[in-house]
Protein backbone atom coordinates (compact mmCIF):
# COMPACT_ATOMS: atom_id res chain seq x y z
CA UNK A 1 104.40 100.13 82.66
CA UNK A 2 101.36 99.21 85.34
CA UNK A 3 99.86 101.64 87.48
CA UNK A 4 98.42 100.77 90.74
CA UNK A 5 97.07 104.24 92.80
CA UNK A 6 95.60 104.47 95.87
CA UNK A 7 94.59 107.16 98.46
CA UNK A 8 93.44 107.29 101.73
CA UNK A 9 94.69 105.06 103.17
CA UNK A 10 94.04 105.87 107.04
CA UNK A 11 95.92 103.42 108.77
CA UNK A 12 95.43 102.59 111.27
CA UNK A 13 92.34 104.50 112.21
CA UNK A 14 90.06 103.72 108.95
CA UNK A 15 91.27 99.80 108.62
CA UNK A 16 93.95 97.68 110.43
CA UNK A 17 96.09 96.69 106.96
CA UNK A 18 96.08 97.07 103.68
CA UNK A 19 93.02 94.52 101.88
CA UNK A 20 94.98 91.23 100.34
CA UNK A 21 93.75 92.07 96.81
CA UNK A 22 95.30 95.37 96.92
CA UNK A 23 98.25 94.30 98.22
CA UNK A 24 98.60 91.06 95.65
CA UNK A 25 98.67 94.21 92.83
CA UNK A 26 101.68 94.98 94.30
CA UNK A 27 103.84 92.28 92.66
CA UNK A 28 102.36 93.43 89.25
CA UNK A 29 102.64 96.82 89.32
CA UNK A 30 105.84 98.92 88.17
CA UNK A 31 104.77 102.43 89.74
CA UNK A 32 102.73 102.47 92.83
CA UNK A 33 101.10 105.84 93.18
CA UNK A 34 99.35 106.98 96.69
CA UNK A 35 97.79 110.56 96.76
CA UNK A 36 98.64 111.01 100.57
CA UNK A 37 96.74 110.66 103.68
CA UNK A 38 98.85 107.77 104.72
CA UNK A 39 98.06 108.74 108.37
CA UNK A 40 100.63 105.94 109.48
CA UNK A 41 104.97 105.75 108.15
CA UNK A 42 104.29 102.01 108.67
CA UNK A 43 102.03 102.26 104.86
CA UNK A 44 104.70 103.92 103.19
CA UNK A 45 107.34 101.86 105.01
CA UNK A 46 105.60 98.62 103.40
CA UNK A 47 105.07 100.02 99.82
CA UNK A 48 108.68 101.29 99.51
CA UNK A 49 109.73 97.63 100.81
CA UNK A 50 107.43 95.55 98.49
CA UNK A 51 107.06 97.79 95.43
CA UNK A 52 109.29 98.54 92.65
CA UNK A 53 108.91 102.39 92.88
CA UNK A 54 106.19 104.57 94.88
CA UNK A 55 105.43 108.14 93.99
CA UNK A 56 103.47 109.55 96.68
CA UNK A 57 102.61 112.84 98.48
CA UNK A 58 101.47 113.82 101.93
CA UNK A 59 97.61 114.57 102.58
CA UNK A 60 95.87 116.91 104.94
CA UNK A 61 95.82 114.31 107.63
CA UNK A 62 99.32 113.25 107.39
CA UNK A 63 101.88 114.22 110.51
CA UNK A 64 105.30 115.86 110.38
CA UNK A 65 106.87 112.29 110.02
CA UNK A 66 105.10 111.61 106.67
CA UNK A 67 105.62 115.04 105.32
CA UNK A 68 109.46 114.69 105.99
CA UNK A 69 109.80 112.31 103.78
CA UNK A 70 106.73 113.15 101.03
CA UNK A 71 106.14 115.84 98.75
CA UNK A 72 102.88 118.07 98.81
CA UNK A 73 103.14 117.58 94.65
CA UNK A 74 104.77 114.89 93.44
CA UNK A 75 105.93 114.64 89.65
CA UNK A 76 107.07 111.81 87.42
CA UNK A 77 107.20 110.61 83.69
CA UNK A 78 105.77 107.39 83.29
CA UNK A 79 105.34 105.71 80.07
CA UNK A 80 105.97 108.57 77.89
CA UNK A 81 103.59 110.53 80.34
CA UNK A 82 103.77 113.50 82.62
CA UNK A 83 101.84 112.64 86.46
CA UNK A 84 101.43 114.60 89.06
CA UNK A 85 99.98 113.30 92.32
CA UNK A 86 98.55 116.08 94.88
CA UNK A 87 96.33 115.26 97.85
CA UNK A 88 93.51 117.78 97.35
CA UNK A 89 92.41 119.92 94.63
CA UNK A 90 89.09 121.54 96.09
CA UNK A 91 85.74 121.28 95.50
CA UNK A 92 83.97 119.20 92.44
CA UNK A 93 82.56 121.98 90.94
CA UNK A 94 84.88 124.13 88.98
CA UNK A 95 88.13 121.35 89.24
CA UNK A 96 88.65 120.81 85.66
CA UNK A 97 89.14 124.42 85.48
CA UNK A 98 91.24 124.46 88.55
CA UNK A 99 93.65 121.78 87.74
CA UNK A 100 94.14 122.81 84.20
CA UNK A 101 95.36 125.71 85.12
CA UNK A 102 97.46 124.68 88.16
CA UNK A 103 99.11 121.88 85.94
CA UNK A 104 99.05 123.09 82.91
CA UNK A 105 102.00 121.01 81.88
CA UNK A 106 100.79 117.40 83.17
CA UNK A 107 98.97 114.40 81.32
CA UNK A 108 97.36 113.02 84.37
CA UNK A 109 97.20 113.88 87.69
CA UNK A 110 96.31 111.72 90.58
CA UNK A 111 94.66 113.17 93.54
CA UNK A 112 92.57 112.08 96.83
CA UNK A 113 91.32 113.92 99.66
CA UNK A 114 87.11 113.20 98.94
CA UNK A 115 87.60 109.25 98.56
CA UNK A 116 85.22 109.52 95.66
CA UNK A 117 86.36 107.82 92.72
CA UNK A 118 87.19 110.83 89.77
CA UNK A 119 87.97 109.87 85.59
CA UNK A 120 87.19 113.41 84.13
CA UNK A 121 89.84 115.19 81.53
CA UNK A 122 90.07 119.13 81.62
CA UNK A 123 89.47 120.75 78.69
CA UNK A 124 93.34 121.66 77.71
CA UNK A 125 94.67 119.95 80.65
CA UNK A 126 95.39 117.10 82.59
CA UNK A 127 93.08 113.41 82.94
CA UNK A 128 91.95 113.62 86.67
CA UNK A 129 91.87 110.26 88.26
CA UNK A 130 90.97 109.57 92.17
CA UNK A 131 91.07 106.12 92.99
CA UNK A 132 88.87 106.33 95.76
CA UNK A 133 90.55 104.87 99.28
CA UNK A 134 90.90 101.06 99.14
CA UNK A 135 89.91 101.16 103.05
CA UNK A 136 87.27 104.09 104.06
CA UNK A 137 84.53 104.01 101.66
CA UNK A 138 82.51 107.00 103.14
CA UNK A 139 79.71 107.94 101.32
CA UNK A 140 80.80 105.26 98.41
CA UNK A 141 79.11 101.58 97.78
CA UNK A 142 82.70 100.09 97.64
CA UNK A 143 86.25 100.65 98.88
CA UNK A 144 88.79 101.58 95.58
CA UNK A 145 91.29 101.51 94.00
CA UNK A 146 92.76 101.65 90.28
CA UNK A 147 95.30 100.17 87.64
CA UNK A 148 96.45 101.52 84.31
CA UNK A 149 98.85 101.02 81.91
CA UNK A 150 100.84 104.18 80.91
CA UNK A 151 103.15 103.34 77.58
CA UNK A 152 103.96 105.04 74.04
CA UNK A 153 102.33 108.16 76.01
CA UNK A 154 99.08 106.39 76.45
CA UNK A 155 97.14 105.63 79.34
CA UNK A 156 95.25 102.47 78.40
CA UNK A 157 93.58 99.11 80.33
CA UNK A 158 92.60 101.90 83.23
CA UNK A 159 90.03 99.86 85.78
CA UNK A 160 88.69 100.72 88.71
CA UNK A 161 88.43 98.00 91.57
CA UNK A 162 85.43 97.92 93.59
CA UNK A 163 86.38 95.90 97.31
CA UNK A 164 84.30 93.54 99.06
CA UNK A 165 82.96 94.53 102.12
CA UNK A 166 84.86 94.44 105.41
CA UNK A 167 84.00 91.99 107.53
């Protein structure tokens, strides 16, 4: 089964559209995963159209329209694996510890909120994985995103895509 997750997107404020090579994963991936702050319905209106299945959540900068129709947590089983996708999970310092406990239950979770790419695993808990936002690099040298495979309750083939620049 492939993985493609995003975060952050921001639209329209951060970029105008999605970038082309994130949206050309879209025809190869089975799951498409977004860890909320959408900003715009028009996002999640084109991922449920041109995606197989999206799990996604609402973020902190998401409006009453998005959180209608998202989840704060979101849960699936994917490839013999148990995701969760939340928005924020507080500060670096202490978030293995955090989430572990939170999710005690989970494989991997997916989360956003800092746009700062995360691949950690909690001591007896869940993978962490923030793809980063594939349009508001902040502090970061690249716009992200990531793919995965999740099968036989493995995560394998798990890369992280670094964006050209804007122009």
């Amino acid at each position: 089964m492939r993985l493609l997750m995003m975060s952050d997107t921001h639209l329209p404020k951060r970029a105008k559209a999605l970038p082309a090579p994130l949206l050309d994963e879209l025809t190869h991936a089975d799951v498409v995963i977004h860890a909320g702050d959408w900003v715009d319905t028009d996002t999640l209106d084109l991922l449920e159209r041109r995606s197989r299945r999206v799990v996604g959540v609402y973020g902190n900068n998401d409006g009453p329209e998005l959180r209608a129709r998202l989840p704060e947590v979101a849960f699936a089983e994917l490839g013999g694996l148990r995701f969760g996708v939340v928005h924020e999970t507080g500060p670096a310092q202490g978030r293995e510890a955090r989430c572990a406990a939170r999710f005690p239950d989970l494989d991997v979770l997916v989360f956003g909120h800092s746009h700062i790419p995360w691949d950690t695993t909690a001591p007896g808990g869940p993978r962490l994985l923030n793809p980063g936002s594939p349009t508001d690099r902040r502090r970061q040298p690249h716009c992200t995103y990531l793919t995965a495979t999740a099968a036989g309750g493995r995560l394998t083939d798990l890369v992280l895509h670094r964006l050209p620049p804007r122009r």
